[in-house]
Protein backbone atom coordinates (compact mmCIF):
# COMPACT_ATOMS: atom_id res chain seq x y z
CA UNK A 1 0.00 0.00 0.00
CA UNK A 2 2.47 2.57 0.98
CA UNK A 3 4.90 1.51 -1.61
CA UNK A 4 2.14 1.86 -4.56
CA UNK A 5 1.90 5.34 -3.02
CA UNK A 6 4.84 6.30 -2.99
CA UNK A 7 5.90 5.49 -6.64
CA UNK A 8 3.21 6.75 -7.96
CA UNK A 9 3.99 10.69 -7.19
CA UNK A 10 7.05 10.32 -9.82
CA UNK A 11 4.54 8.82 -12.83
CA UNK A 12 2.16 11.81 -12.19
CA UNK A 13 5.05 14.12 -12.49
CA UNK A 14 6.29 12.84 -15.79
CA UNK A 15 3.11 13.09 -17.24
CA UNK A 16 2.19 16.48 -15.88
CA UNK A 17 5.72 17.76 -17.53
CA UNK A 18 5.08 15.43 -20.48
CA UNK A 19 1.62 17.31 -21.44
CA UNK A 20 3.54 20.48 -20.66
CA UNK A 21 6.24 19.93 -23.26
CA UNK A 22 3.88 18.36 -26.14
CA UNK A 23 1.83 21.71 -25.86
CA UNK A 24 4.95 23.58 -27.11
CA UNK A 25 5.00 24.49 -30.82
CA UNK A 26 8.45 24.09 -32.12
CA UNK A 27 10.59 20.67 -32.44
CA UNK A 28 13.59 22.44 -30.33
CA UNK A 29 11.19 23.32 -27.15
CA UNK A 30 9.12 20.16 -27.44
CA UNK A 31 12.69 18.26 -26.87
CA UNK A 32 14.24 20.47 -24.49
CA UNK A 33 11.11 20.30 -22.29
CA UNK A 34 10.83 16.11 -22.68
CA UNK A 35 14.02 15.79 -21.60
CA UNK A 36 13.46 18.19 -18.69
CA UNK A 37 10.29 15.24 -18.26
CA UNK A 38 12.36 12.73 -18.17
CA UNK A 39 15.24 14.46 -15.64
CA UNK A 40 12.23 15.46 -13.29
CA UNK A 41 10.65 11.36 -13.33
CA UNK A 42 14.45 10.30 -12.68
CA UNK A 43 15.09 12.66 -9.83
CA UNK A 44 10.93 11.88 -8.10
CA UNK A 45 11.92 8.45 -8.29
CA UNK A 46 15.37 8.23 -7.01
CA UNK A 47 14.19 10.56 -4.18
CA UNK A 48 11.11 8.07 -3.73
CA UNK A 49 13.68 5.19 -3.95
CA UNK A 50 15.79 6.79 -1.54
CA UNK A 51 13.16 7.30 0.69
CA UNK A 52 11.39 4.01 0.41
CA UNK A 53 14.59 2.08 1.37
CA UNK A 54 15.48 4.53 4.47
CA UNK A 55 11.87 3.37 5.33
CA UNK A 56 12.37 -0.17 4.78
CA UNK A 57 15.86 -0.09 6.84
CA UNK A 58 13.99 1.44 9.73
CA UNK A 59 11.10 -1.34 9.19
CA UNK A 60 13.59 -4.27 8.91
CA UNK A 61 16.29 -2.93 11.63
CA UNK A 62 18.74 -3.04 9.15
CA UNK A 63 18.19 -6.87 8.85
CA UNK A 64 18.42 -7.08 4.62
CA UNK A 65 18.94 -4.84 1.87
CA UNK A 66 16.05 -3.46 0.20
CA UNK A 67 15.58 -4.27 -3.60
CA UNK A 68 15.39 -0.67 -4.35
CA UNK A 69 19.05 -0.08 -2.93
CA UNK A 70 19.97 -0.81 -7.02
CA UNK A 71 17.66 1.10 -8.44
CA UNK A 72 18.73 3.97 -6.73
CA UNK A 73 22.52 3.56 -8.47
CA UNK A 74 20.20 3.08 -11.79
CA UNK A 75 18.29 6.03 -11.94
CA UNK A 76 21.17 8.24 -10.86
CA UNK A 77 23.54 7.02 -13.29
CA UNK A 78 20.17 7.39 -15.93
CA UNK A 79 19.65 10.82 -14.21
CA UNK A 80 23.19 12.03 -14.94
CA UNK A 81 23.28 10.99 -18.62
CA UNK A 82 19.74 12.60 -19.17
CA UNK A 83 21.30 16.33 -17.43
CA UNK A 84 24.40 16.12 -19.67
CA UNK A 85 23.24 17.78 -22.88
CA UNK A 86 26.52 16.91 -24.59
CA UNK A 87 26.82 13.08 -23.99
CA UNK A 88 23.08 13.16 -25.10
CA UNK A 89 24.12 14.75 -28.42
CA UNK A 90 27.12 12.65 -28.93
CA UNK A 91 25.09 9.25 -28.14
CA UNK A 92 22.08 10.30 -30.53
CA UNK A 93 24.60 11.63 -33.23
CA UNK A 94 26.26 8.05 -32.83
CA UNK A 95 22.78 6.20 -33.38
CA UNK A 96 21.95 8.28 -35.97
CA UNK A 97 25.47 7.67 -37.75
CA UNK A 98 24.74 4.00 -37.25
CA UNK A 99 21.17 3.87 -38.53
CA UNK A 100 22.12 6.10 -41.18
CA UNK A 101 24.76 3.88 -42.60
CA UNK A 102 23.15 0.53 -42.26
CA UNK A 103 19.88 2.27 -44.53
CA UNK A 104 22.41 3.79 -46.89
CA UNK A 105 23.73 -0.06 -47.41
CA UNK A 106 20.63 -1.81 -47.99
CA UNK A 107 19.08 1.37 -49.79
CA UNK A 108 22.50 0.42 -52.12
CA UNK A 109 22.56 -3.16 -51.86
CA UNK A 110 18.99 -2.69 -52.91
CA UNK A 111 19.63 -0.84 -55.94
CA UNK A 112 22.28 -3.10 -57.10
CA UNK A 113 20.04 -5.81 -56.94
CA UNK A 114 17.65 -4.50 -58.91
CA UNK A 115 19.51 -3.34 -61.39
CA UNK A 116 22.57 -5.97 -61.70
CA UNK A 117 22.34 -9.44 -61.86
CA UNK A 118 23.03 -10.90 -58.09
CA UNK A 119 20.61 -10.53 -55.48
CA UNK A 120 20.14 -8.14 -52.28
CA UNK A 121 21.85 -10.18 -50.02
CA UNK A 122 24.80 -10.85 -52.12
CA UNK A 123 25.12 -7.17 -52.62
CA UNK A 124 24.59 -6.82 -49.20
CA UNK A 125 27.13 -9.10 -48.22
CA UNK A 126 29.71 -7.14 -50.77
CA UNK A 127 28.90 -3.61 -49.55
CA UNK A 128 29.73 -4.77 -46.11
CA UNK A 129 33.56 -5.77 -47.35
């Protein structure tokens, strides 16, 4: 009971900031103001996590770790990488490098097996090389 509680304050915030950002009119805003979403969710639930396991300490006398102790770690490191604009950028520029040269491959491998004689996974195969 308490524990559905308490978890739930960090959902409501997420969406509250989530219908907040999508009633922004340009790309650049929307973004900025998910991401701010997505930093506030983090930071309810690690403080929610943080408080749920000083709770179940107290509850347990200190008798076993609470499951919650790792998601603490999770959510900060997550929190962190969300709050650093330029590891964001370089990770989505990476992705998008990535997805941008496995479509330009099969885009190619596709036209070459149209128009030559082998098929698309043969000139798959050879583009890779």
């Amino acid at each position: 009971q308490t524990e559905f509680k308490m978890f739930v304050a960090p959902k409501v915030i997420f969406w509250i900031a989530a219908v907040r950002a999508m009633m922004k009119s340009e790309a650049d805003s929307i973004q900025t103001a998910m991401w701010e979403a997505v930093a506030l969710y983090l930071a309810a639930g690690t403080l929610t996590s943080i408080a749920f396991e000083v709770f179940t300490s107290l509850e347990n006398c200190g008798g076993r770790c609470s499951p919650y102790l790792g998601s603490i770690f999770l959510r900060t490191a997550a929190l962190s990488f969300v709050l650093r604009g330029s590891l964001r950028h370089r990770v989505q520029a990476e992705v998008a490098r990535i997805v941008t040269l496995r479509t330009t491959r099969r885009a190619a491998a596709g036209i070459a097996g149209l128009v030559g004689v082998c098929r698309t996974g043969q000139a798959l195969r050879e583009a890779r090389q």
